[in-house]
Structure formats: C-alpha cells, structure tokens
C-alpha atoms as a PDB file:
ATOM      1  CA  UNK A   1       0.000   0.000   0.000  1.00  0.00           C
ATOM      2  CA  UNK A   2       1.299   3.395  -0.460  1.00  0.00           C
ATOM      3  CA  UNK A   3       1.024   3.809   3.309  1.00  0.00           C
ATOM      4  CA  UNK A   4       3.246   1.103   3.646  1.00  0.00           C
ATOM      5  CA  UNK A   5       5.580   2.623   1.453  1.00  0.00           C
ATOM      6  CA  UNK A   6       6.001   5.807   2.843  1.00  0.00           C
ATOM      7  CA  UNK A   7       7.025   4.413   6.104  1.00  0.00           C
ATOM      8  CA  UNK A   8       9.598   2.102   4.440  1.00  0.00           C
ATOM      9  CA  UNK A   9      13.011   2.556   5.603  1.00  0.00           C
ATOM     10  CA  UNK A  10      14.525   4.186   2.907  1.00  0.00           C
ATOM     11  CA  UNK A  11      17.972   2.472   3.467  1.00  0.00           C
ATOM     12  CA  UNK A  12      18.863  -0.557   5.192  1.00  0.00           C
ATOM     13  CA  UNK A  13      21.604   0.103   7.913  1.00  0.00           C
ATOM     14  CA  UNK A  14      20.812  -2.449  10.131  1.00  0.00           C
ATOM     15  CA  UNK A  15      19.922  -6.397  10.434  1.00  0.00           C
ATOM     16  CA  UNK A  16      18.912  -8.495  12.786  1.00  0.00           C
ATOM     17  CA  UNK A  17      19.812 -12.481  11.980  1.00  0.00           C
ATOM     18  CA  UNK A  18      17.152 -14.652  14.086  1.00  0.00           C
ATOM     19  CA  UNK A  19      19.290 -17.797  14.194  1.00  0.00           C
ATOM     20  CA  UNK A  20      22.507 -18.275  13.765  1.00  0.00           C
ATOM     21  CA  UNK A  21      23.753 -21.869  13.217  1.00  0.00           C
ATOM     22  CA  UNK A  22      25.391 -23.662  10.314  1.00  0.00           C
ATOM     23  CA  UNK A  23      24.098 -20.620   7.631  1.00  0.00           C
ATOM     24  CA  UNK A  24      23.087 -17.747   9.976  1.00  0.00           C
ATOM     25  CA  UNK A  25      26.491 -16.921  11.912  1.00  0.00           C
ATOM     26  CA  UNK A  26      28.180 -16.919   8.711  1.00  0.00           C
ATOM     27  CA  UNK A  27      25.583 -14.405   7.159  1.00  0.00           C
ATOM     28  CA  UNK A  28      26.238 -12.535  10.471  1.00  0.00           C
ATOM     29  CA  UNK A  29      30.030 -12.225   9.570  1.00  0.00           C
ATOM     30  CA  UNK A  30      29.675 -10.954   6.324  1.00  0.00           C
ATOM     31  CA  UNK A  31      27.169  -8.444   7.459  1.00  0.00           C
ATOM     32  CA  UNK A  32      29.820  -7.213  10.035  1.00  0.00           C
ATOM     33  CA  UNK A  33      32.134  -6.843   7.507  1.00  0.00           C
ATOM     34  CA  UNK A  34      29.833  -4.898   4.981  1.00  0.00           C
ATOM     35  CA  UNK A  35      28.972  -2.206   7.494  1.00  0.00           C
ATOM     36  CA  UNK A  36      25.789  -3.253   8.844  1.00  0.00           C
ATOM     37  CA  UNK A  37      24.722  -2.714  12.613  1.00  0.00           C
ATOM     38  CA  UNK A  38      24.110  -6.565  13.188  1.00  0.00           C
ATOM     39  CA  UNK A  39      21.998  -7.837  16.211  1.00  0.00           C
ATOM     40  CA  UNK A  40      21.436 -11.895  16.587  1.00  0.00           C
ATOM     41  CA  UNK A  41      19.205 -14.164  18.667  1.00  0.00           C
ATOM     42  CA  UNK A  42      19.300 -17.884  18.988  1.00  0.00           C
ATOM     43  CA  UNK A  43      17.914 -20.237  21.086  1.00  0.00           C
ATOM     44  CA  UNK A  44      21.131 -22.184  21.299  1.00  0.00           C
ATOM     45  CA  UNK A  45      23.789 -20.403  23.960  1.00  0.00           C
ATOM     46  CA  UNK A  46      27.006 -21.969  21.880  1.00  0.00           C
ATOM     47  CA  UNK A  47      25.021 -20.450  18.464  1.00  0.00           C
ATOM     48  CA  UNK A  48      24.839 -16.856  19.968  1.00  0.00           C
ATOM     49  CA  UNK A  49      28.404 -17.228  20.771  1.00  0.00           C
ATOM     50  CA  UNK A  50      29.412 -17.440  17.195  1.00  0.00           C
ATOM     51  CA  UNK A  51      27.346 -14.746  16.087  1.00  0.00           C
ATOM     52  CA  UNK A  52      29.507 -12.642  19.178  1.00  0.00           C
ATOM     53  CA  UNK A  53      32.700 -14.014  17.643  1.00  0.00           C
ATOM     54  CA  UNK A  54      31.526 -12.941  14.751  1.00  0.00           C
ATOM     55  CA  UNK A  55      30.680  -9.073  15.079  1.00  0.00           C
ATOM     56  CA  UNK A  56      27.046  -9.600  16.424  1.00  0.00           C
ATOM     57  CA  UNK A  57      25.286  -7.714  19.320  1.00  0.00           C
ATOM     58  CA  UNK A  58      23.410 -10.413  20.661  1.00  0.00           C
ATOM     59  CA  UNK A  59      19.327 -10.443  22.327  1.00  0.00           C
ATOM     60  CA  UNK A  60      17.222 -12.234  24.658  1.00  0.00           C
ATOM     61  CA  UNK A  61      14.851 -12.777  22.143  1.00  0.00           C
ATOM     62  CA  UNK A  62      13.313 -12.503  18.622  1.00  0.00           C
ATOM     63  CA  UNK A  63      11.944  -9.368  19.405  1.00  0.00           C
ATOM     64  CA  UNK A  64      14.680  -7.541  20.886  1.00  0.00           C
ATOM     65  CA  UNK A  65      16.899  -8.351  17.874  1.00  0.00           C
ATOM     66  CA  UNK A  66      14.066  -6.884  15.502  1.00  0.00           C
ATOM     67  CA  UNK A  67      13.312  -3.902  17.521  1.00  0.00           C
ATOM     68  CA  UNK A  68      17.016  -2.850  16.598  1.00  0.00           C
ATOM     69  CA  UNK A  69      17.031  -3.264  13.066  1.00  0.00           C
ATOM     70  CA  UNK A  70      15.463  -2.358   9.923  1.00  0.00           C
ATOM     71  CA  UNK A  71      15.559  -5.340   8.222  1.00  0.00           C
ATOM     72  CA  UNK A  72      15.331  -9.011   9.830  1.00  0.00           C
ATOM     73  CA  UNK A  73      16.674 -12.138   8.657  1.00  0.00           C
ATOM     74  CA  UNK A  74      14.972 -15.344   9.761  1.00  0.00           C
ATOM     75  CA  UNK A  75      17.332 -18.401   9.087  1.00  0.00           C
ATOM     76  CA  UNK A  76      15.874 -21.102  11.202  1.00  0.00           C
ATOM     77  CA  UNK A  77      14.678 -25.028  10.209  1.00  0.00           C
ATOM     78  CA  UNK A  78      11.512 -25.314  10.090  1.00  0.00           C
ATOM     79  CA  UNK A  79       7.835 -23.900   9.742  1.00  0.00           C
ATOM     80  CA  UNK A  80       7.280 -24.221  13.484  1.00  0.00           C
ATOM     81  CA  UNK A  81      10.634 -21.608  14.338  1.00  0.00           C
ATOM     82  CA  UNK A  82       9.710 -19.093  11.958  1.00  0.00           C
ATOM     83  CA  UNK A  83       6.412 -19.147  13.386  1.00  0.00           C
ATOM     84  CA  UNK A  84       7.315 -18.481  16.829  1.00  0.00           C
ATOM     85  CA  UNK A  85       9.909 -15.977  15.748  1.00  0.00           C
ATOM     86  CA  UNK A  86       6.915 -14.285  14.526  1.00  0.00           C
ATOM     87  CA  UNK A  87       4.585 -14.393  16.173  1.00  0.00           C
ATOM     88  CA  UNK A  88       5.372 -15.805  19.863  1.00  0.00           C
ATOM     89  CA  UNK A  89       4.561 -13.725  22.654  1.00  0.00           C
ATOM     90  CA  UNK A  90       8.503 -12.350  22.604  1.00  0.00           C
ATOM     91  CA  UNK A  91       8.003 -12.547  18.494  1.00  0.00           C
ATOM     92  CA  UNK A  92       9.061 -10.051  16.075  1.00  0.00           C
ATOM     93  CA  UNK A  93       5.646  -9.054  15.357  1.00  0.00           C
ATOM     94  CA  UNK A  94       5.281  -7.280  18.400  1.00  0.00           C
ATOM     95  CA  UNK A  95       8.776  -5.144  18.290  1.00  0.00           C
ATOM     96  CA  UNK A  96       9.253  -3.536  14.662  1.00  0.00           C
ATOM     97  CA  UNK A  97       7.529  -0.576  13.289  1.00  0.00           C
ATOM     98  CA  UNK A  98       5.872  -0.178   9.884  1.00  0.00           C
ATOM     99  CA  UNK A  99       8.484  -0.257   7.413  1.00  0.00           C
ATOM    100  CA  UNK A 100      10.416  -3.039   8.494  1.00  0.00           C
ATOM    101  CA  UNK A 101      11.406  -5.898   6.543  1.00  0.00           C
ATOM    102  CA  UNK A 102      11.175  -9.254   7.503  1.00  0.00           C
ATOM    103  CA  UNK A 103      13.177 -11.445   4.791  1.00  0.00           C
ATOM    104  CA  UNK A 104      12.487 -15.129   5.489  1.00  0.00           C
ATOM    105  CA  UNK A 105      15.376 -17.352   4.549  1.00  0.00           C
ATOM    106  CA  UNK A 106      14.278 -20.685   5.938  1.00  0.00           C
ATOM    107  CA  UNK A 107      12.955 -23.211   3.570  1.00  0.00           C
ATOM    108  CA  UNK A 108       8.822 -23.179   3.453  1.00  0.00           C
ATOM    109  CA  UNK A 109       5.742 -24.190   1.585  1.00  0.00           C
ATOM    110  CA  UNK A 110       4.913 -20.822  -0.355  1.00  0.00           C
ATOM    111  CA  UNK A 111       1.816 -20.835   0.910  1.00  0.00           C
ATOM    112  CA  UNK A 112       3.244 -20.420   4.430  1.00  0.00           C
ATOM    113  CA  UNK A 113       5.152 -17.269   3.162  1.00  0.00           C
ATOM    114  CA  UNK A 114       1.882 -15.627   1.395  1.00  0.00           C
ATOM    115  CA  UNK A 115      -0.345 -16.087   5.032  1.00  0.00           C
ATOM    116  CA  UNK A 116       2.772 -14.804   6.633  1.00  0.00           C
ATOM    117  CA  UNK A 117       3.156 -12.250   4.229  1.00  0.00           C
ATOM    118  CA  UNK A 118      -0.739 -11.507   4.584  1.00  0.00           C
ATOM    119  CA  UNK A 119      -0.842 -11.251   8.465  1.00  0.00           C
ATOM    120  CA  UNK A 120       1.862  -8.865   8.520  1.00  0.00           C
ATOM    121  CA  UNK A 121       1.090  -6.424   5.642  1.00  0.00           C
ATOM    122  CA  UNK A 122      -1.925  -5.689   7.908  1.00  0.00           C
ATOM    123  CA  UNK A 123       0.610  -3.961  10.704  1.00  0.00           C
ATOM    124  CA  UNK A 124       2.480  -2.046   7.524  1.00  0.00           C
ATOM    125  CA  UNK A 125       5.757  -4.690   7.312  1.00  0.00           C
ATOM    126  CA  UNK A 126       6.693  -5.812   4.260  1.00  0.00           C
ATOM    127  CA  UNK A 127       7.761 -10.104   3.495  1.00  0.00           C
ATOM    128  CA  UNK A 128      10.289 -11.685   1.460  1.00  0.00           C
ATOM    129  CA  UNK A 129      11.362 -14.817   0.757  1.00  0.00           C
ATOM    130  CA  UNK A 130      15.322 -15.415   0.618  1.00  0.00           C
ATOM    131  CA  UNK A 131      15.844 -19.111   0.547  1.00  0.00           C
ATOM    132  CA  UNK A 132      19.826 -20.054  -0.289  1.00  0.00           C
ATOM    133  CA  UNK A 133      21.219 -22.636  -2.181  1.00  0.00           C
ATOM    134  CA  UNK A 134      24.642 -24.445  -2.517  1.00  0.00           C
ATOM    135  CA  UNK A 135      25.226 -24.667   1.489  1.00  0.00           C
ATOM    136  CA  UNK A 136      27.524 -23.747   4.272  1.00  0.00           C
ATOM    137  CA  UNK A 137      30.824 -23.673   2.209  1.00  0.00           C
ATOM    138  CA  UNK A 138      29.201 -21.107  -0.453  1.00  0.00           C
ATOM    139  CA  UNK A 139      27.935 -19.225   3.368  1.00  0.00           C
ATOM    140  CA  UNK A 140      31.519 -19.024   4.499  1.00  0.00           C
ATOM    141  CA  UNK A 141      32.528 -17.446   1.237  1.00  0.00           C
ATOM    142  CA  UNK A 142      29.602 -15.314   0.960  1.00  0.00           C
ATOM    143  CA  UNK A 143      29.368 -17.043  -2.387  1.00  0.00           C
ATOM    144  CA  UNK A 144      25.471 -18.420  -1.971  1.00  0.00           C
ATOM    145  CA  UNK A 145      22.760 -18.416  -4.361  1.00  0.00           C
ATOM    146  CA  UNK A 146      19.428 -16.137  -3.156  1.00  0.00           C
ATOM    147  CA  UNK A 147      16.308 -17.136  -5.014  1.00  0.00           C
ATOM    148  CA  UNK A 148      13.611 -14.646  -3.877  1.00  0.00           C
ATOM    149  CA  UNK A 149      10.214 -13.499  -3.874  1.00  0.00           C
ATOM    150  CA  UNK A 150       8.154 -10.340  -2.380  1.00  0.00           C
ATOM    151  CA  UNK A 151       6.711  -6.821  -3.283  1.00  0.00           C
ATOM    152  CA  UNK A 152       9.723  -5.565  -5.884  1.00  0.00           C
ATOM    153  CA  UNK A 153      10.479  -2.509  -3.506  1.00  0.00           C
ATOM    154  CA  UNK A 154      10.916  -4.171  -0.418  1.00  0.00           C
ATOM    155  CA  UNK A 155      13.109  -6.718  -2.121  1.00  0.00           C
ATOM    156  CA  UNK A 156      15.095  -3.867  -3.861  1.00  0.00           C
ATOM    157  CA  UNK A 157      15.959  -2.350  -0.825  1.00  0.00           C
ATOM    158  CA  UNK A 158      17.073  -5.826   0.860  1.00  0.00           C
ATOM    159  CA  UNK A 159      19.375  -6.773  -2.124  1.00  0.00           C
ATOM    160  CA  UNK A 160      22.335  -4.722  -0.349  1.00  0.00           C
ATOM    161  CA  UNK A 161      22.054  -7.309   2.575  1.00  0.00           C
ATOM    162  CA  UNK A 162      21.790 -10.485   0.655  1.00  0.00           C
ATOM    163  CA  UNK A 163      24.546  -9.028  -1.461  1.00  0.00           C
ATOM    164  CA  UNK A 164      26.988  -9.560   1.449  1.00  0.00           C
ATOM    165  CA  UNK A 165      26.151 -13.283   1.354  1.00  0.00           C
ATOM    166  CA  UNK A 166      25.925 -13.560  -2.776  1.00  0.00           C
ATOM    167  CA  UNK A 167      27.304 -11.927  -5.816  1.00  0.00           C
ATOM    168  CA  UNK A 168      24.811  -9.700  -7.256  1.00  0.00           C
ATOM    169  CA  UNK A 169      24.097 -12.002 -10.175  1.00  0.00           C
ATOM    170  CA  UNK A 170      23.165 -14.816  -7.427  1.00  0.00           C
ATOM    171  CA  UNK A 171      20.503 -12.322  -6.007  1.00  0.00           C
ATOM    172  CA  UNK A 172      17.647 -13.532  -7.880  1.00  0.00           C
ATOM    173  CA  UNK A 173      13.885 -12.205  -7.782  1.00  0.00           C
ATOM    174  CA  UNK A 174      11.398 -14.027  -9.313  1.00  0.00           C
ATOM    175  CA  UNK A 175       7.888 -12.466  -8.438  1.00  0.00           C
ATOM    176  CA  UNK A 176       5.635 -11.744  -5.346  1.00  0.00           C
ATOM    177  CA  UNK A 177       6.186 -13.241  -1.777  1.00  0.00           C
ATOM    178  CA  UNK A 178       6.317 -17.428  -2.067  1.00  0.00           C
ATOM    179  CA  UNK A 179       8.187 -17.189  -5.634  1.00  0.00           C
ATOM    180  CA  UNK A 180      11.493 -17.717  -4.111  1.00  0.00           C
ATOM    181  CA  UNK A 181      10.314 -20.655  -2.354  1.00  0.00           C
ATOM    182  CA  UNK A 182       8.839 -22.359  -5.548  1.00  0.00           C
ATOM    183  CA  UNK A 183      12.317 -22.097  -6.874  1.00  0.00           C
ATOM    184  CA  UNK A 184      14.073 -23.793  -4.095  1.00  0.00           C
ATOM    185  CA  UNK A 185      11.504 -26.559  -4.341  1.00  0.00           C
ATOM    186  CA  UNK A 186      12.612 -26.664  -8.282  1.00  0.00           C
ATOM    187  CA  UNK A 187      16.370 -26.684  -7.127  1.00  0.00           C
ATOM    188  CA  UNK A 188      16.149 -29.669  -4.330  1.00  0.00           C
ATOM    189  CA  UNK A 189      13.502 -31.941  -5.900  1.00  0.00           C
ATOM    190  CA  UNK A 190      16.870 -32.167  -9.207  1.00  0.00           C
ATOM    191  CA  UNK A 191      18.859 -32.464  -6.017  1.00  0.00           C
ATOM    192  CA  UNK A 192      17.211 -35.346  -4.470  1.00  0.00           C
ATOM    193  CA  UNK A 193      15.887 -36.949  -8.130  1.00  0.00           C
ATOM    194  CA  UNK A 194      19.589 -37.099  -9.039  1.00  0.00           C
ATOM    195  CA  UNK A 195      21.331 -38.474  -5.732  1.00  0.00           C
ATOM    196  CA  UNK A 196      18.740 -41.008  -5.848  1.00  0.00           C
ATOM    197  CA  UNK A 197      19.727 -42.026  -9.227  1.00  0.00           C
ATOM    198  CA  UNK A 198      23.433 -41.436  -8.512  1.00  0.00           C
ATOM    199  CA  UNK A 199      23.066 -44.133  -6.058  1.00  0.00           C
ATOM    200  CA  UNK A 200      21.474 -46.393  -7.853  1.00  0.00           C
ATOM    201  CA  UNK A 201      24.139 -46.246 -10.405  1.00  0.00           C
ATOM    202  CA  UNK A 202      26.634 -46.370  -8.182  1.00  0.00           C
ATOM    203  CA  UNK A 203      24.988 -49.814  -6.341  1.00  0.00           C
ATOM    204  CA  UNK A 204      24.732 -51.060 -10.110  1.00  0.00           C
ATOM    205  CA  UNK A 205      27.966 -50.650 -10.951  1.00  0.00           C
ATOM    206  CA  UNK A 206      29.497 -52.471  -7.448  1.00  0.00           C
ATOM    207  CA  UNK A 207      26.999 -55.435  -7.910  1.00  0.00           C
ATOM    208  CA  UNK A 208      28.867 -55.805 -11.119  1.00  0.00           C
ATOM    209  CA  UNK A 209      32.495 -55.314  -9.543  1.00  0.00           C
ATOM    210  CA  UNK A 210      33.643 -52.107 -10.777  1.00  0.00           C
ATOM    211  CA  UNK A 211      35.977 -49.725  -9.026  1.00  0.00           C
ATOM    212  CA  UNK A 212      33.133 -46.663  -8.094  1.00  0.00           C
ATOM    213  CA  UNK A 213      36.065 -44.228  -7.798  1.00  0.00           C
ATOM    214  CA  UNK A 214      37.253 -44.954 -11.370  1.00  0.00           C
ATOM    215  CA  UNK A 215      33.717 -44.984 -12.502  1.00  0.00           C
ATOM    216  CA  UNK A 216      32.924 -41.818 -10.639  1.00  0.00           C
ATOM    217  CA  UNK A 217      36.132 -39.726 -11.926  1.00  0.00           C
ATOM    218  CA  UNK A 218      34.726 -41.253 -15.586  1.00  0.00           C
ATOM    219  CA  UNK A 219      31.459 -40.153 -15.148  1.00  0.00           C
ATOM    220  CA  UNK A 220      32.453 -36.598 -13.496  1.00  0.00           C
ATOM    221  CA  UNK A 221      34.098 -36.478 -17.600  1.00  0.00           C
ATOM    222  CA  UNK A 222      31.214 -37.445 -19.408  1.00  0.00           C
ATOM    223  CA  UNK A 223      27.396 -36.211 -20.086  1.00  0.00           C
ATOM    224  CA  UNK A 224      26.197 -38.283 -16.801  1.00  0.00           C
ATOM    225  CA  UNK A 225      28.262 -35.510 -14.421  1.00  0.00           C
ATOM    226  CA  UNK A 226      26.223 -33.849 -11.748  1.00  0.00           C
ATOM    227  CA  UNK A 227      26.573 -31.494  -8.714  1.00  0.00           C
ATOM    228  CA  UNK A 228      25.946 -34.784  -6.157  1.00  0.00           C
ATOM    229  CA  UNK A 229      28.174 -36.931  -7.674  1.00  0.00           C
ATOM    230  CA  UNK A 230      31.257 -34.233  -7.359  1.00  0.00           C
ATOM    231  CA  UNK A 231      30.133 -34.017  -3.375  1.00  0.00           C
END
C-alpha cells in the first residue's frame, strides 16, 4: 500500500539475523564486515556465541533483535521456528515498526510465506522470501545463491544485505512473496531426483564389480556428471 511505502526505511543500515547456526552466523560475519549494525538471537547459547565471535550484538529474544534493526533475517529449520519468531509472545511481530522488513530465509511451503506475508502487511511490514542454495561452504565465502520473492520494492531495498552473502548475479527475484520458495523446491527436488539415481548407479555398478572411484572420476568427464556426484 502506499502507506506502507512511505514508512519504508529508505535504506537498510541495520539487520537483525534470528538464528545463527550452520548458515546464519556466517551471514552474520559478512554483514559485520559490509557495514551493517548486526543484532542476533538464537535459542542455542554456543550459536549466539558465534554470532559474538563474529561481530554480532546479541538479544534475549526474537523481538529484541528486531526492535534494533530495519531489516530481519529469519534463518531457522523449520515452519514451526519461523512461526514463533513471529509471532510468539517475545516474536518479532510485536517489536518492529511499519516499514520493516522481515526477509524469510528458511525453507517453506509458499503458501506459508503468502499467510505470513498476509498477516503482517496488515501492521504495515513488508515479506520476502530469501531461501539459499549451494550450502555452508558457499555461506563461508559469501558465495550463496538467493532465489527470492516479495513486493519488488521491499526486495530492492534488501538486495544490499543479501549481497553480502551472494554476488549480485546470485541475487535472484522471481515475483511476489512465495516465488522464491517455488524455486528452491525446483532446485532440491533435481537435487534429491539425481542423488537417488546417482546411487542407484553407483549400487549397479558395485553389484557388477567395478571400481566406483574410477567410474565416478569417468562419469564426473562425461554427459552423466552432476553437482551430487562431485560431493
């Protein structure tokens, strides 16, 4: 709405990064190092500790992080985390101001982003979807991949933070809120069709007595080479 937009931060100086394991405390470093005010919560003690060694002023809570920041990043596992960093009684919902961005980077149904999305438009903050792909090596080197999805402004105005994380060609929007997850679902069901057939190739080939590292260093050569078989 255009109320909406006029209270939109007009640049992003700070980020809050609501948990900070495997993917999060790396984000965290490389959002120290470009400039931004970071601010971190975790439920995990030895997790917020990272995010410390890292740069990070760390919170009590979801919404103490968020009340600090004009942008927050929500890297946690599942559905059930992202809805109680939300919307629990210490959630971000109840700390940020109209024109915050919440920028959810966990991987969820789209469907879950869109209700998200349509809870929190009501209170004037704005919803994308960040999910990553190619995991925590490509995190250390701040060389991931960012499919996303949200209103084109708000996403505009978070692509200097996910630029930290991922070159700006790997900072990719495809439409309204949910589109980002639809592409991650793309990504990992090729992921998980072709380690499933990797490993049926590679039991095939041991029934029958070959050497698997000769056939794998073979295959990595030929037209059967994919991403799971390098790994």
């Amino acid at each position: 709405s255009s109320e909406v937009k006029s209270t939109m931060v007009e640049q992003v100086e700070s980020v809050a990064v609501i948990g900070t394991g495997a993917m999060g405390k790396r984000m965290v470093g490389h959002l120290e190092d470009g400039g931004f005010d970071v601010t971190a919560h975790d439920t995990s003690e030895a997790a917020l500790s990272d995010a410390s060694d890292r740069g990070a002023k760390t919170m009590s809570s979801p919404e103490e992080a968020a009340a600090a920041a004009d942008l927050s990043l929500i890297v946690v596992g599942t559905y059930e985390q992202v809805e109680a960093v939300l919307f629990d009684e210490d959630g971000i919902a109840h700390a940020v101001k109209e024109g915050h961005i919440v920028a959810i980077s966990s991987t969820l149904a789209p469907e879950d982003c869109i209700s998200f999305a349509e809870v929190l438009q009501g209170e004037g903050i704005e919803v994308i979807d960040v999910p990553t792909c190619r995991g925590e090596q490509a995190a250390e080197e701040g060389d991931l991949l960012v499919l996303g999805g949200g209103p084109e402004e708000a996403f505009e105005k978070a692509v200097p933070v996910l630029q930290q994380f991922a070159a700006p060609e790997n900072v990719v929007r495809f439409g309204e809120v949910g589109t980002g997850q639809v592409a991650k679902t793309a990504n990992n069901t090729l992921l998980w069709t072709t380690l499933v057939a990797d490993y049926e190739v590679l039991r095939l080939a041991r029934a029958y007595g070959l050497n698997l590292e000769q056939l794998r260093d073979v295959l990595e050569r030929s037209s059967g080479d994919n991403w799971t078989l390098r790994e």
